[in-house]
C-alpha atoms as a PDB file:
ATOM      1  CA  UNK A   1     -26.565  25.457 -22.411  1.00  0.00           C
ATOM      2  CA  UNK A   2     -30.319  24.786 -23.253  1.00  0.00           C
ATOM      3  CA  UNK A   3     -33.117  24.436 -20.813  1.00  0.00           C
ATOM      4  CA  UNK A   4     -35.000  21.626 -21.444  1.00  0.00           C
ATOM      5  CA  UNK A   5     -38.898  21.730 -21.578  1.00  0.00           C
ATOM      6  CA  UNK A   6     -41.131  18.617 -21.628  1.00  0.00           C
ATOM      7  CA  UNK A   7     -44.353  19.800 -23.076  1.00  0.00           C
ATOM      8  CA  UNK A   8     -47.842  17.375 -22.211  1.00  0.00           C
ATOM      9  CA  UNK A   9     -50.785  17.520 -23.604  1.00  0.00           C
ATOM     10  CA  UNK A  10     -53.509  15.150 -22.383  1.00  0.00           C
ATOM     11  CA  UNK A  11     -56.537  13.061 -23.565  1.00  0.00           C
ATOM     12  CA  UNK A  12     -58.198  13.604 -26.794  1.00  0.00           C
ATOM     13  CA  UNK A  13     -56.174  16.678 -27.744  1.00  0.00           C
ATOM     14  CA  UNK A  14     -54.749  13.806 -30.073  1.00  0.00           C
ATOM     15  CA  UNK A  15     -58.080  14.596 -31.965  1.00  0.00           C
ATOM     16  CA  UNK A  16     -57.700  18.407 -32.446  1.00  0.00           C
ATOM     17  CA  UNK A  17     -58.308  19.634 -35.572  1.00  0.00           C
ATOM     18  CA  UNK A  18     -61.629  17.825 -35.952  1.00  0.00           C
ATOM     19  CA  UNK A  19     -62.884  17.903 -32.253  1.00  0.00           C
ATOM     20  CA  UNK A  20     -65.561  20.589 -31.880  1.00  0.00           C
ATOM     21  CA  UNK A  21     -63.556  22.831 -33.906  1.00  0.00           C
ATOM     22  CA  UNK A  22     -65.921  26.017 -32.596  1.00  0.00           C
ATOM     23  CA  UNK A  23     -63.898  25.989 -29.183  1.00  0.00           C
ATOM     24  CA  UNK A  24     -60.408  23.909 -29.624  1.00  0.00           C
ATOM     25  CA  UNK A  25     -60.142  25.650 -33.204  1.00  0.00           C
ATOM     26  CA  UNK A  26     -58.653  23.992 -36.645  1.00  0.00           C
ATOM     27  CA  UNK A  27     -55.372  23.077 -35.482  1.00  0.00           C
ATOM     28  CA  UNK A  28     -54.177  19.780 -35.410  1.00  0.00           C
ATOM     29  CA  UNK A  29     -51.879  18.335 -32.541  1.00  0.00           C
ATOM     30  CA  UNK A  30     -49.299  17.862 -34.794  1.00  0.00           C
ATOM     31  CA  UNK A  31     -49.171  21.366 -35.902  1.00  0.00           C
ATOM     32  CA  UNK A  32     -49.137  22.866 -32.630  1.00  0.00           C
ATOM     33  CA  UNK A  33     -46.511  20.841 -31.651  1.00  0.00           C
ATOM     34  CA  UNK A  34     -44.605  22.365 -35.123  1.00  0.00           C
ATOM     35  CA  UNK A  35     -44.887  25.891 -33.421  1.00  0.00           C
ATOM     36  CA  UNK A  36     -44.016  24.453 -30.365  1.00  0.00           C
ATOM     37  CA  UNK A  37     -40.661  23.641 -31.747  1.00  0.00           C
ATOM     38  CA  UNK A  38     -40.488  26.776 -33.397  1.00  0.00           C
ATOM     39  CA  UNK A  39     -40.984  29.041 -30.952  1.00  0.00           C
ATOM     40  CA  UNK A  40     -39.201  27.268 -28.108  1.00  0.00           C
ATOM     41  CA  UNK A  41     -36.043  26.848 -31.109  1.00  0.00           C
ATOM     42  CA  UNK A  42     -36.101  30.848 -30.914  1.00  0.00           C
ATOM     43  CA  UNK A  43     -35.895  31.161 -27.170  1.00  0.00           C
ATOM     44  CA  UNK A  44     -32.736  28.687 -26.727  1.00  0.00           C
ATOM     45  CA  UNK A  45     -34.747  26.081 -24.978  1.00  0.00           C
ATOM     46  CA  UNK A  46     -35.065  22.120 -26.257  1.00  0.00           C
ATOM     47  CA  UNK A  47     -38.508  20.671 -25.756  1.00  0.00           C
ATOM     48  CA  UNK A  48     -39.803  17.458 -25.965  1.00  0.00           C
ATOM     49  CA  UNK A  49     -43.726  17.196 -27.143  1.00  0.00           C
ATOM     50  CA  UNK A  50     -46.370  14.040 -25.795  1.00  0.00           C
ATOM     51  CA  UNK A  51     -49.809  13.222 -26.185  1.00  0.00           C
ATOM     52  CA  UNK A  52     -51.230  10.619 -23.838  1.00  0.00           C
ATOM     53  CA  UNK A  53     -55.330   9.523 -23.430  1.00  0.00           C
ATOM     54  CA  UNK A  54     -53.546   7.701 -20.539  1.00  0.00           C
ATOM     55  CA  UNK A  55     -53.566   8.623 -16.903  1.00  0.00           C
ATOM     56  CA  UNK A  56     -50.907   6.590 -15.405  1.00  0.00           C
ATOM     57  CA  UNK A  57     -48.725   7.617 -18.547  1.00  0.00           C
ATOM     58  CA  UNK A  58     -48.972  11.481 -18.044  1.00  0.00           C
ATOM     59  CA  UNK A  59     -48.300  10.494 -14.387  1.00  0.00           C
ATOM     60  CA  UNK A  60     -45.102   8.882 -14.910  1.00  0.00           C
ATOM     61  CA  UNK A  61     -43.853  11.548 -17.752  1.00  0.00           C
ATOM     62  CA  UNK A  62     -44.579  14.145 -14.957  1.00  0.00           C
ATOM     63  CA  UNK A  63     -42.700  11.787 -12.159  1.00  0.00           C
ATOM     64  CA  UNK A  64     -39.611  11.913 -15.139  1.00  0.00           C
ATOM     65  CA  UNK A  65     -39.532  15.389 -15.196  1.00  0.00           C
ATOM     66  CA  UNK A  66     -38.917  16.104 -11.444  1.00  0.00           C
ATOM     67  CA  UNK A  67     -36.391  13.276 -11.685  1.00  0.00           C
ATOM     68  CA  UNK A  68     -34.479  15.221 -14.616  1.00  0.00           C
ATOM     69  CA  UNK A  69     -34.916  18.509 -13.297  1.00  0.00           C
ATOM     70  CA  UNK A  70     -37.162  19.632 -16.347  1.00  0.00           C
ATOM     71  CA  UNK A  71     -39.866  22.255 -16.201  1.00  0.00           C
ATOM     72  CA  UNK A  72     -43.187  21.502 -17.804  1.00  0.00           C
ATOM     73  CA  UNK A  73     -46.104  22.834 -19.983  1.00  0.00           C
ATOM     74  CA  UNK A  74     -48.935  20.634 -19.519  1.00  0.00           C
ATOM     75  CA  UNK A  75     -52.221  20.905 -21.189  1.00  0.00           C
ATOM     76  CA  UNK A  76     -54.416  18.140 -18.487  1.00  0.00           C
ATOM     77  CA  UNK A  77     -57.525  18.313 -20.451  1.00  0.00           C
ATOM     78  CA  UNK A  78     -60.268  16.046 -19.162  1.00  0.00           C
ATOM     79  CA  UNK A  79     -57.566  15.258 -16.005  1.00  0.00           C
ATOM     80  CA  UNK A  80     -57.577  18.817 -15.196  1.00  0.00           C
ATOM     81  CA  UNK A  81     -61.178  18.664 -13.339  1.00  0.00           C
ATOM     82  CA  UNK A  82     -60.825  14.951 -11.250  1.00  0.00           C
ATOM     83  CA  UNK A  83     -57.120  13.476 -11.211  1.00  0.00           C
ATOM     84  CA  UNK A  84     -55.733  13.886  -8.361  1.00  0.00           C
ATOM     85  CA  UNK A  85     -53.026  11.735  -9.621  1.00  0.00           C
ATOM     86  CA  UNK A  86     -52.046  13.783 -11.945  1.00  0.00           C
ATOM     87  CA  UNK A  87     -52.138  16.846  -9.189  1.00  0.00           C
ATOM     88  CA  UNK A  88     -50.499  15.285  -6.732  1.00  0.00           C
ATOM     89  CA  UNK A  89     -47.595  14.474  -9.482  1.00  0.00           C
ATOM     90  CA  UNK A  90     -47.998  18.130 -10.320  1.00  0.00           C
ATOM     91  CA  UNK A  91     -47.003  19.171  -6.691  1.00  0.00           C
ATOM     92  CA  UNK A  92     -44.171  16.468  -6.711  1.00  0.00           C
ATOM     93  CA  UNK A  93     -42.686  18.060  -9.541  1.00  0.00           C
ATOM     94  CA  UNK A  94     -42.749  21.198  -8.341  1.00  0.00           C
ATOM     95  CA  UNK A  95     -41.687  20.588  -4.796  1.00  0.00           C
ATOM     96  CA  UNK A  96     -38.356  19.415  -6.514  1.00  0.00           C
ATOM     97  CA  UNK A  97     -37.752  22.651  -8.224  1.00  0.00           C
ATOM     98  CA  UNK A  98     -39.213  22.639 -11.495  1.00  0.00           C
ATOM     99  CA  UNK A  99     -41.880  24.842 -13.001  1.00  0.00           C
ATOM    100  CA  UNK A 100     -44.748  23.829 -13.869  1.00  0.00           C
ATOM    101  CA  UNK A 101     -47.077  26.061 -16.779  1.00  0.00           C
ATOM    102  CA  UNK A 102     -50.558  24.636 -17.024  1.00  0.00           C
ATOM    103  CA  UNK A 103     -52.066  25.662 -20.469  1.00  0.00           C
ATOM    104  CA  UNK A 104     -55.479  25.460 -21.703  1.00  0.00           C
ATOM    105  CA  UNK A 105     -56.500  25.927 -25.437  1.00  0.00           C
ATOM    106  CA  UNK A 106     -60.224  27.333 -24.192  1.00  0.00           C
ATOM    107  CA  UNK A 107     -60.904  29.379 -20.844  1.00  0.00           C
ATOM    108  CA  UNK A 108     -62.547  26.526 -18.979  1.00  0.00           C
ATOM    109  CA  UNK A 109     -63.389  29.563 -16.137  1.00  0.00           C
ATOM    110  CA  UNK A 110     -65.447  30.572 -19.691  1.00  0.00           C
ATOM    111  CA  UNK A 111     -67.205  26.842 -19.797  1.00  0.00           C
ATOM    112  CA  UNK A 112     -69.370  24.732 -17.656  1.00  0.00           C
ATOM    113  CA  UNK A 113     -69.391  24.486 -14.148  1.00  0.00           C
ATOM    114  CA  UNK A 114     -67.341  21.840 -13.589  1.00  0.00           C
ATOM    115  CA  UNK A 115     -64.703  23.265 -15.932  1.00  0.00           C
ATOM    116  CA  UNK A 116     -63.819  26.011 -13.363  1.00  0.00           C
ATOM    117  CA  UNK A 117     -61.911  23.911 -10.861  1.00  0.00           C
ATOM    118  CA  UNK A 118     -58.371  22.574 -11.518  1.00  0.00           C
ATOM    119  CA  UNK A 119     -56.121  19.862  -9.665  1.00  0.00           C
ATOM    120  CA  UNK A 120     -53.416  21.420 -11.348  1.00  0.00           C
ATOM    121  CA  UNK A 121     -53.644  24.804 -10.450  1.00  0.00           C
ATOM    122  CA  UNK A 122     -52.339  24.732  -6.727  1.00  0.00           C
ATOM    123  CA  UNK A 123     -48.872  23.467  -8.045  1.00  0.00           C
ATOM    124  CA  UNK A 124     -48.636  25.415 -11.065  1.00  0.00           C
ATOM    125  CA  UNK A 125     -46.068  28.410 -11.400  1.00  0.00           C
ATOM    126  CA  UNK A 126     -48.751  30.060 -13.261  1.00  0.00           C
ATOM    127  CA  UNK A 127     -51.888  28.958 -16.041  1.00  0.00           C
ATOM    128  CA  UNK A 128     -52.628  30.417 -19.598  1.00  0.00           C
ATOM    129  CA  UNK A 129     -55.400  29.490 -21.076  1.00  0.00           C
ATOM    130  CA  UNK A 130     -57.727  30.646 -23.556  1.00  0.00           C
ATOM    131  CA  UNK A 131     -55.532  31.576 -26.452  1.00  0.00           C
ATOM    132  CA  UNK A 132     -55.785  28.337 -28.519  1.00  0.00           C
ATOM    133  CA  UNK A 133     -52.508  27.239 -29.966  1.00  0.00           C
ATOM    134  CA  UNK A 134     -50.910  30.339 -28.100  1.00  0.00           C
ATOM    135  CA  UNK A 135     -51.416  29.422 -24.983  1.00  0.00           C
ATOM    136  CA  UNK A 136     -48.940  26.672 -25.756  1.00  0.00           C
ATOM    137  CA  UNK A 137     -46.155  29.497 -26.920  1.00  0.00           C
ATOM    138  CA  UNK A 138     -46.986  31.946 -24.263  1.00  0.00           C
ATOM    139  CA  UNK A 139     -46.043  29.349 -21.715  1.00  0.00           C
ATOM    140  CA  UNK A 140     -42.488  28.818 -23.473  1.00  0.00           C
ATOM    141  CA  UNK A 141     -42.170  32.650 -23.593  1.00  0.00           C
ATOM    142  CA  UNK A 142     -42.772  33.042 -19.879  1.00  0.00           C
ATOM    143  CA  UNK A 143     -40.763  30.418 -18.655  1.00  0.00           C
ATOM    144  CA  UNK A 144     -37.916  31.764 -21.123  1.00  0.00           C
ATOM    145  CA  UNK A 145     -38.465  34.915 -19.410  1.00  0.00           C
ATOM    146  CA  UNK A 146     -38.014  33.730 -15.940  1.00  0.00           C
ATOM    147  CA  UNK A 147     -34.982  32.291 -17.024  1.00  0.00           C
ATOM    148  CA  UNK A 148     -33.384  35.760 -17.998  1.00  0.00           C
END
């Protein structure tokens, strides 16, 4: 039987590739989401990939998770810092059992101030960030691991 990941990456990560290149690196979305595929192919789990510049969107993909029973990698972006939506639908999901892997591309403990907090962080199983397009497959790895 598969485990099924739902992987979400937030606004403007649509844009990677050409978005200040010098910290979110060369990397499109699209190609990410290839070694996403990959990589969660080789561990036996199934994972869906979604991009959304949309608040109330990543809210309700987060709200369909819990429902399902799915664990999630989420890259929050921008949301990370100030939605409290999207955190409280972080502690909703995981106050029904699943995991939750937040995932940065930079180390925003590494970037401006108001980088270093996260919403997300009091719900999440654990974060990676920092390791570009990694961070994405590290996440897979551990949850894969946990699952052992």
């Amino acid at each position: 039987m598969s485990h099924h990941v739902l992987v979400l990456s937030g606004p403007n990560l649509a844009a990677l590739g050409s978005r200040e290149p010098e910290i979110y690196g060369t990397l499109t979305l699209a190609a990410i989401e290839a070694q996403v595929a990959d990589e969660a192919a080789s561990l036996g789990l199934e994972v869906s990939c979604r991009q959304t510049d949309d608040e109330a969107q990543l809210v309700g993909w987060l709200h369909e998770a819990a429902a399902a029973g799915w664990d999630v990698v989420l890259n929050p972006a921008a949301f990370t810092h100030y939605s409290y939506a999207v955190g409280d639908a972080c502690a909703h999901l995981t106050g029904t059992g699943s995991r939750l892997i937040e995932v940065h591309l930079s180390n925003p403990a590494s970037r401006e101030a108001f980088r270093h907090t996260s919403v997300v962080a009091r719900s999440a199983t654990g974060t990676i960030a920092g390791f570009g397009a990694g961070s994405y497959l590290l996440a897979l790895r551990a949850l894969a691991a946990q699952d052992r």
